[in-house]
Protein backbone atom coordinates (compact mmCIF):
# COMPACT_ATOMS: atom_id res chain seq x y z
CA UNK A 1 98.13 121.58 75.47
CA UNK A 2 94.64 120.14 76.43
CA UNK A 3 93.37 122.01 79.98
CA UNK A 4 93.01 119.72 83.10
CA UNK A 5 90.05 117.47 82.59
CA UNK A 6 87.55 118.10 85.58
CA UNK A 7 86.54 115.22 87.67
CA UNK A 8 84.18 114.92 91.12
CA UNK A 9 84.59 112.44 93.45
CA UNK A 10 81.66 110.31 95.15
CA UNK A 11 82.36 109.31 98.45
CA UNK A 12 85.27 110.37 100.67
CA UNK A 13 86.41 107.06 102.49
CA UNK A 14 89.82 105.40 102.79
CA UNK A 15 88.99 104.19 98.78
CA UNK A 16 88.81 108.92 98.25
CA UNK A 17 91.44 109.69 100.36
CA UNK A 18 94.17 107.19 99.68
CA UNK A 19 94.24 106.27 96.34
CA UNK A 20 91.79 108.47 93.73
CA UNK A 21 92.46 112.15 95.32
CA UNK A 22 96.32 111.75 95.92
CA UNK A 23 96.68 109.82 92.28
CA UNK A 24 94.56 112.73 90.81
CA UNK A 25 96.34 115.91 92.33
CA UNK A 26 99.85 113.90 91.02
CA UNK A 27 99.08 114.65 88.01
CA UNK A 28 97.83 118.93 87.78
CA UNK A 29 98.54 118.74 83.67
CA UNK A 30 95.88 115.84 83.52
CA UNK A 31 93.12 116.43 86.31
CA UNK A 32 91.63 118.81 88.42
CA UNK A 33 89.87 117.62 91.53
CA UNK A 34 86.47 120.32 91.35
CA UNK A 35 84.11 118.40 93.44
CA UNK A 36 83.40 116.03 95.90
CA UNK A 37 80.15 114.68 97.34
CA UNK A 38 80.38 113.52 101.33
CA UNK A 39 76.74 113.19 102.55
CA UNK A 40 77.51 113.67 106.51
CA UNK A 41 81.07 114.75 106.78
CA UNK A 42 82.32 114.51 110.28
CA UNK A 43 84.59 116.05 112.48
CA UNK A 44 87.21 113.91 112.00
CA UNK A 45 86.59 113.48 108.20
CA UNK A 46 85.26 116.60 106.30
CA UNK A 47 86.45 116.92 103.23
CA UNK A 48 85.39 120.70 103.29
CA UNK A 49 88.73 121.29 106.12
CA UNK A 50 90.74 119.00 103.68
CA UNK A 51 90.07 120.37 100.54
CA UNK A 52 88.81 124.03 101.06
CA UNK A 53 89.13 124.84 97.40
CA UNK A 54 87.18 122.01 96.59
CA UNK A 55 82.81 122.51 96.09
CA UNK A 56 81.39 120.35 98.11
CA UNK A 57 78.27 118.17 97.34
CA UNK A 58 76.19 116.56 100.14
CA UNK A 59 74.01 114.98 96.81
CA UNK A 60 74.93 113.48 93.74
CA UNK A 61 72.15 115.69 91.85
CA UNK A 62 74.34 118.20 91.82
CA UNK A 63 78.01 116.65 91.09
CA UNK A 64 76.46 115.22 88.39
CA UNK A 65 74.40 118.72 86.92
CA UNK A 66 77.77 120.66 87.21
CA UNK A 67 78.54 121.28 83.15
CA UNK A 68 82.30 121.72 83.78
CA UNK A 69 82.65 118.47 85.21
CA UNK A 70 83.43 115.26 82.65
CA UNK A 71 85.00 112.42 84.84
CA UNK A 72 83.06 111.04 88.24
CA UNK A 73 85.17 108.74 90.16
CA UNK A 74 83.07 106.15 92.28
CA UNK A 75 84.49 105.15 95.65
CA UNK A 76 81.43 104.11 97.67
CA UNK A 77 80.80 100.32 98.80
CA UNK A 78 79.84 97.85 95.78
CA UNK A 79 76.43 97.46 96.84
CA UNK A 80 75.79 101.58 95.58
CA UNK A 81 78.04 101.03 92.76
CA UNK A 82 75.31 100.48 90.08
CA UNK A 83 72.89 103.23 91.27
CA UNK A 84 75.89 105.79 91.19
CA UNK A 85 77.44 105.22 87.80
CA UNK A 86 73.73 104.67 86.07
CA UNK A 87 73.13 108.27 87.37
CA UNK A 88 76.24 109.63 86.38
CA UNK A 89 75.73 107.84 82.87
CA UNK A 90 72.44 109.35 82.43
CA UNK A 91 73.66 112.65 82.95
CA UNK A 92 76.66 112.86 80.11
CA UNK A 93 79.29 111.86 82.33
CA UNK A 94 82.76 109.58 82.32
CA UNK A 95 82.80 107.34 85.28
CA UNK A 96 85.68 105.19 86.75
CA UNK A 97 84.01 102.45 89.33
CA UNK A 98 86.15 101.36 92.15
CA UNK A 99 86.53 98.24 92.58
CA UNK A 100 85.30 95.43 92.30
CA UNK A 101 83.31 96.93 88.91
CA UNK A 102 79.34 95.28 90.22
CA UNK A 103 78.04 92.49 92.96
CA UNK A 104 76.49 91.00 89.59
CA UNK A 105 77.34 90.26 85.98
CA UNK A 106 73.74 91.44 85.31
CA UNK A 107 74.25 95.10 86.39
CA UNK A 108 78.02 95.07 84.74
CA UNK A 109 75.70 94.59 81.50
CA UNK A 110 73.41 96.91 81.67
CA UNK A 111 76.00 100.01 82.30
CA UNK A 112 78.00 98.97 79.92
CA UNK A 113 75.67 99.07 77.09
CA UNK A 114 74.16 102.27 78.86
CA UNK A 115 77.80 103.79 78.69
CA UNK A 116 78.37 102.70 75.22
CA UNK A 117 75.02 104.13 73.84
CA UNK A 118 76.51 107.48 75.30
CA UNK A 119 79.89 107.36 73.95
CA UNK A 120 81.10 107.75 77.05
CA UNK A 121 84.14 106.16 79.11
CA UNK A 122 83.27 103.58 81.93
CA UNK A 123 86.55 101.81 83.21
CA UNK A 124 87.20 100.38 86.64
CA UNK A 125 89.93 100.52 89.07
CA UNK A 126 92.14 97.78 88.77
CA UNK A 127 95.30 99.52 90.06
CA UNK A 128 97.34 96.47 90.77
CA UNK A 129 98.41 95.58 87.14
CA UNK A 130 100.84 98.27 88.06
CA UNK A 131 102.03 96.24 90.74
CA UNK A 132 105.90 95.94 90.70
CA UNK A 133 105.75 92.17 91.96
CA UNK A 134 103.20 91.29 89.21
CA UNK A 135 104.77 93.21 86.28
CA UNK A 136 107.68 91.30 87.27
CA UNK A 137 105.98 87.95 86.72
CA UNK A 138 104.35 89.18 83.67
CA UNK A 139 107.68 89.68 82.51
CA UNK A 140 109.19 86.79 82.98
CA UNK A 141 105.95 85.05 81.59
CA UNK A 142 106.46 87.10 78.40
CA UNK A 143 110.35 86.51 77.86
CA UNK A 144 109.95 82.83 79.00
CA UNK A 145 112.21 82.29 81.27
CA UNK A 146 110.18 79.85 82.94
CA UNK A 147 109.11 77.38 80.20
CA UNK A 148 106.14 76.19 80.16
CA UNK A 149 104.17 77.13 83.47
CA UNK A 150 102.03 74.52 84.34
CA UNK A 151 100.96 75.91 88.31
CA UNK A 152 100.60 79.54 89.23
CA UNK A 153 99.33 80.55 92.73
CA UNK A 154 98.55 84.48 93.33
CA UNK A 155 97.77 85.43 97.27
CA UNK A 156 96.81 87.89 99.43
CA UNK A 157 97.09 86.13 102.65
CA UNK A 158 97.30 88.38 105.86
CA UNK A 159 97.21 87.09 109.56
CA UNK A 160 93.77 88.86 111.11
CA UNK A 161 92.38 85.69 112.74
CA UNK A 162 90.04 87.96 114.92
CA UNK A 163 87.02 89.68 114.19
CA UNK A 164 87.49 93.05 113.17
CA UNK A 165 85.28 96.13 113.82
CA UNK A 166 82.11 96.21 112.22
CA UNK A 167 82.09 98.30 108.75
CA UNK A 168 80.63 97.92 105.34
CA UNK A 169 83.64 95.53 104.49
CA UNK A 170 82.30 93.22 106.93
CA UNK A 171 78.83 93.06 106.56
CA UNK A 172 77.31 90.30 104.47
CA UNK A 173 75.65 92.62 101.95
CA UNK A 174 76.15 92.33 97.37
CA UNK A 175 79.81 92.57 96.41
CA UNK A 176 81.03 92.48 100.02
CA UNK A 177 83.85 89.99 101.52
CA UNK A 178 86.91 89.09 100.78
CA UNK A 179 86.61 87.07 96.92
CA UNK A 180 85.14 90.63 95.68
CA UNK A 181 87.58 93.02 97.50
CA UNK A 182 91.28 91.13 97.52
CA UNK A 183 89.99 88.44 94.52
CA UNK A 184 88.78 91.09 92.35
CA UNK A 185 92.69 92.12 92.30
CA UNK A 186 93.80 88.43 91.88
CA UNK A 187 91.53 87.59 88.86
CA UNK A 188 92.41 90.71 87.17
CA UNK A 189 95.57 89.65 87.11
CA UNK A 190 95.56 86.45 86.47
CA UNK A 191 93.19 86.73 83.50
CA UNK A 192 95.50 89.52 82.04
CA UNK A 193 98.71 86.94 82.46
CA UNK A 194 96.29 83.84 80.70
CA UNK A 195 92.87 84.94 79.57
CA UNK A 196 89.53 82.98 80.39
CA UNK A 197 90.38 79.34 82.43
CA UNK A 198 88.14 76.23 80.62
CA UNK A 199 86.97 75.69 84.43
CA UNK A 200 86.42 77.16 87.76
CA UNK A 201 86.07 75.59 91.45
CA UNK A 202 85.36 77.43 93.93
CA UNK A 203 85.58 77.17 98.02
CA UNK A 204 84.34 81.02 100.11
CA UNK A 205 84.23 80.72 103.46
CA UNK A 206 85.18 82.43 106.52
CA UNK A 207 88.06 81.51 108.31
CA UNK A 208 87.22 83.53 111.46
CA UNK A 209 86.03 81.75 114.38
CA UNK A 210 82.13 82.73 114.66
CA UNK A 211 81.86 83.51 111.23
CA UNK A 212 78.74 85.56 110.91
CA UNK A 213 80.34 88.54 108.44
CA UNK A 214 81.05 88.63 104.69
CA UNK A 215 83.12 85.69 103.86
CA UNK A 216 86.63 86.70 105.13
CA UNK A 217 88.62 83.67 102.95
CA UNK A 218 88.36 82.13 99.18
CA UNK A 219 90.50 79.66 97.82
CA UNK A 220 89.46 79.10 93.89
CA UNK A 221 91.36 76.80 91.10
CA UNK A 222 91.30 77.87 87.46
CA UNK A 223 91.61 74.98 84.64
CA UNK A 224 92.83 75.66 81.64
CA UNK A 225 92.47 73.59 78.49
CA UNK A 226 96.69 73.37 78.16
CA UNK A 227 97.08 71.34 81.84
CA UNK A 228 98.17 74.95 83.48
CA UNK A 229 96.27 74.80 87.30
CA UNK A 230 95.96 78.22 88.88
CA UNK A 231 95.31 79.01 92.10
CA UNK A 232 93.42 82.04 93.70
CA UNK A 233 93.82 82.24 97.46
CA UNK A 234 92.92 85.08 99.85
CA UNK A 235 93.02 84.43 103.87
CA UNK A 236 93.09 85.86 106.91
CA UNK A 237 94.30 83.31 109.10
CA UNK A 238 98.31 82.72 108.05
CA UNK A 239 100.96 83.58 110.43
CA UNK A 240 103.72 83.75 108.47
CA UNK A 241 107.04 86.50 108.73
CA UNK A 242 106.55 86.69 105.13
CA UNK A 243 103.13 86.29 103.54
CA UNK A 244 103.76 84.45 99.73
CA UNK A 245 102.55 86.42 97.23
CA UNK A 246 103.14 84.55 94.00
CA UNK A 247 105.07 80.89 92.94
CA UNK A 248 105.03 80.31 89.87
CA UNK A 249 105.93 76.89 88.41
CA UNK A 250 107.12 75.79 85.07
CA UNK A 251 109.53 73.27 83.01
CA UNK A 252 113.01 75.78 82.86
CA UNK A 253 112.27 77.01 86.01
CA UNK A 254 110.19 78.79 89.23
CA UNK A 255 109.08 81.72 90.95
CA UNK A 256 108.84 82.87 94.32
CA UNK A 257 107.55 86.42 95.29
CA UNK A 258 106.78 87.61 98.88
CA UNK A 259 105.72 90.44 100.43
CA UNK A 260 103.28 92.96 98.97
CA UNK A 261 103.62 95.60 96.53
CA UNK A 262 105.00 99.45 98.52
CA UNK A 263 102.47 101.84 96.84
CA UNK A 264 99.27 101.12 98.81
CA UNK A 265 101.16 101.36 102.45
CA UNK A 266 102.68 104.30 100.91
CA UNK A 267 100.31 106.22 100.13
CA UNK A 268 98.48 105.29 103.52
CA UNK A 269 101.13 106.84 105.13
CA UNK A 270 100.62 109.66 102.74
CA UNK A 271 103.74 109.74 100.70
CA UNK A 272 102.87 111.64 97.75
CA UNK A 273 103.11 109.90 94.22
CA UNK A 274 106.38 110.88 92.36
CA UNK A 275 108.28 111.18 95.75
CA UNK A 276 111.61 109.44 95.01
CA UNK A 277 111.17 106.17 96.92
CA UNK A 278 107.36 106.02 95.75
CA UNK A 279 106.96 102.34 94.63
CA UNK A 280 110.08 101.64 95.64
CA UNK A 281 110.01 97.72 96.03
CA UNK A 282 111.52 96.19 99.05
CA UNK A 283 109.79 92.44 98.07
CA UNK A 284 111.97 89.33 98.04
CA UNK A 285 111.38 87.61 95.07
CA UNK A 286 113.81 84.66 93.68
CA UNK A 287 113.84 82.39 90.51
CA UNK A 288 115.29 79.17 90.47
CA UNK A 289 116.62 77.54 87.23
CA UNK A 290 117.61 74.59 85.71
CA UNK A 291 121.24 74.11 84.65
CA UNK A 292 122.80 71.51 83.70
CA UNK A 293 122.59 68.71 86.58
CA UNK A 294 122.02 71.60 89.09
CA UNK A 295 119.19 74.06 90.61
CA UNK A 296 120.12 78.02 90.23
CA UNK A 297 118.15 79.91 93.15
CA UNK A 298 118.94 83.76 92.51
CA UNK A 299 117.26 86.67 93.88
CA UNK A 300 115.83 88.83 91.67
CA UNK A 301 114.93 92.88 91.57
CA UNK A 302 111.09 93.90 91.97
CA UNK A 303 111.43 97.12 90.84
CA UNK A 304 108.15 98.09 88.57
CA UNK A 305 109.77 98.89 85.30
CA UNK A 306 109.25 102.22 86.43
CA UNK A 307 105.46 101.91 86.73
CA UNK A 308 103.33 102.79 89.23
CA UNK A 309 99.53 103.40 89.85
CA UNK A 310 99.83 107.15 88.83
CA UNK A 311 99.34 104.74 85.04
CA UNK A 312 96.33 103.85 85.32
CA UNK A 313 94.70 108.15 85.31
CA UNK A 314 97.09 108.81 82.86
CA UNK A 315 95.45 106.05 80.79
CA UNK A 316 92.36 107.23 81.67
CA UNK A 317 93.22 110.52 80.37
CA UNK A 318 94.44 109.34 77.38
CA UNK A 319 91.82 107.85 76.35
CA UNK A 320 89.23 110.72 77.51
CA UNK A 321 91.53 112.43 75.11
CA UNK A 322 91.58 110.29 72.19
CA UNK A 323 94.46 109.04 72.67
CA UNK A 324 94.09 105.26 73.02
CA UNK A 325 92.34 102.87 75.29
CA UNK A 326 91.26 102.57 78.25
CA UNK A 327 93.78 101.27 81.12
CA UNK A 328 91.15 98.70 81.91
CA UNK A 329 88.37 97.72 78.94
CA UNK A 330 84.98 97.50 80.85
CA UNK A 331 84.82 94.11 79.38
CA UNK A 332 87.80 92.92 81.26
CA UNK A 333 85.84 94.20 84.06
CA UNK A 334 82.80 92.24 83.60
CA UNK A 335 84.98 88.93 83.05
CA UNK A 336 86.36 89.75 86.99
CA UNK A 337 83.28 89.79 87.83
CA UNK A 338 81.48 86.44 85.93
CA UNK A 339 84.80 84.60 87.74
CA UNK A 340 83.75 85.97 91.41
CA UNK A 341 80.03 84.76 90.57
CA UNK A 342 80.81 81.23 89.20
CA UNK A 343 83.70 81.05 91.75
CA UNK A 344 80.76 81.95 94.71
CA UNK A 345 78.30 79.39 92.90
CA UNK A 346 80.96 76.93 92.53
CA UNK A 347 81.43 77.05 95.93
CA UNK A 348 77.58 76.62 96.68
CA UNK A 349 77.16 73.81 94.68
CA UNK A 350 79.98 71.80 95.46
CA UNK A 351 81.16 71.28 91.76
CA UNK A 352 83.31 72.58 88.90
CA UNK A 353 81.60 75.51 86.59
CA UNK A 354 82.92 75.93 83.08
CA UNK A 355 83.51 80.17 82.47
């Protein structure tokens, strides 16, 4: 068997600690974590007391001069996202980007020829196509059991109608706010389910009273050439018991999903990928059918298909290995990203964009 493929870590955030480190040290026959950079660790964050066996970098210089050392995982703010991967390009290195991928479809160019002129892996983090409510829905897309869809709606709605604290997040700065962090998610998916829409319109804004921050809401409607209307919505003012998450509409039948996938409040509360009830859905989700002269609502499992976000590095070390692709193409990528731009230009200029 292959030995552990040797990765470093930039940044040691919430993006570090919650989802690339715990993902990573899942899976000891794959990875080994050998290095982290944290420029000004803290007392209450030092990555030094949390992983002592760990070297720790307070530059990138020397992550990225370390021979041993073949994957770099980015999890700094978008706005550092090109610098970081260009350097770790440069220097013979795999990178995975967190997402989203780059604030501009400009940059997502340039590393991706830069990483293909290197024979070298660049893929991005889009965890949630190993979301159990959305690999339901691509499932019942995929069998048909809905006919012909001709509305989809995808949300991430939450009920935060006051300001919050001040952070990177929330400063108005490239690739910031919420069309780039929650819609990065959305469009992945949906352009996985459907492929490129014929036409996008666009409305960011914040919802906030005061406004003032990154753009907190984004409502944006995909057309496609078949009739088929999908919506995009992320908000921050919806007080709702149950937040929707997707309704799905088509000739044979609908449905409705709400709730949010386990694995991200999971791991928050650091549950350890593999535990037992790790991605174990608790969602409501029901589909209602047409038959006969009556309306069939029945509720409906969410359970994954035994999936989970562990997939997504085990793709990654497939493919470092030969073994197939990528679990996200870099190209895919870029598409996420030319939807946020025409979506936020859109938006500007009052009018429909074609992709």
């Amino acid at each position: 068997m292959a030995p552990p493929i040797k990765v470093g870590i930039i940044g040691y955030g919430l993006s570090a600690k919650v989802f690339h480190i715990p993902l990573i040290q899942s899976l000891p026959d794959l990875f080994t974590l050998s290095g982290i950079v944290q420029r000004t660790p803290t007392p209450s964050s030092d990555c030094r007391q949390n992983h002592p066996s760990v070297t720790h970098h307070n530059d990138i210089s020397t992550l990225t001069s370390d021979p041993s050392i073949s994957l770099i995982i980015i999890t700094t703010p978008p706005s550092t996202h090109f610098s970081l991967a260009h350097a770790a390009l440069q220097a013979g290195k795999n990178v995975v980007v967190e997402k989203p991928f780059l604030p501009t479809l400009e940059d997502a160019s340039t590393l991706t020829l830069l990483a293909k002129s290197k024979n070298l892996l660049l893929t991005v983090y889009h965890n949630r196509r190993w979301d159990a409510d959305y690999l339901l829905v691509r499932s019942l897309l995929t069998t048909n059991r809905l006919g012909r869809v001709v509305e989809f709606e995808t949300h991430f709605d939450r009920h935060r109608p006051h300001p919050p604290a001040v952070t990177w997040k929330s400063t108005p700065a490239p690739g910031n706010g919420a069309i780039y962090d929650l819609g990065a998610h959305l469009f992945d998916q949906v352009l996985q389910l459907f492929g490129a829409p014929k036409g996008v319109t666009g409305i960011v804004r914040s919802q906030r009273k005061g406004g003032g921050g990154a753009a907190d809401a984004c409502t944006v409607i995909l057309h496609y050439p078949d009739g088929l209307l999908v919506t995009v919505k992320a908000g921050v003012v919806s007080c709702e018991k149950e937040q929707l998450r997707f309704w799905v509409r088509g000739e044979e039948g609908s449905v409705w999903i709400g709730g949010t996938d386990a694995q991200e409040e999971q791991l928050k509360g650091r549950m350890k990928p593999g535990e037992e009830t790790f991605a174990k859905s608790t969602q409501g989700a029901w589909v209602s059918r047409e038959e006969g002269a009556e309306v069939v609502k029945e509720k409906v499992v969410v359970d994954g298909e035994g999936k989970d976000y562990r997939d997504f590095y085990r793709g990654v070390s497939g493919a470092l290995r030969g073994e197939g692709d990528p679990p996200v193409k870099v190209e895919e990528a870029m598409d996420v990203i030319k939807l946020i731009c025409l979506a936020i230009r859109s938006s500007e200029e009052g009018r429909t964009l074609e992709f």
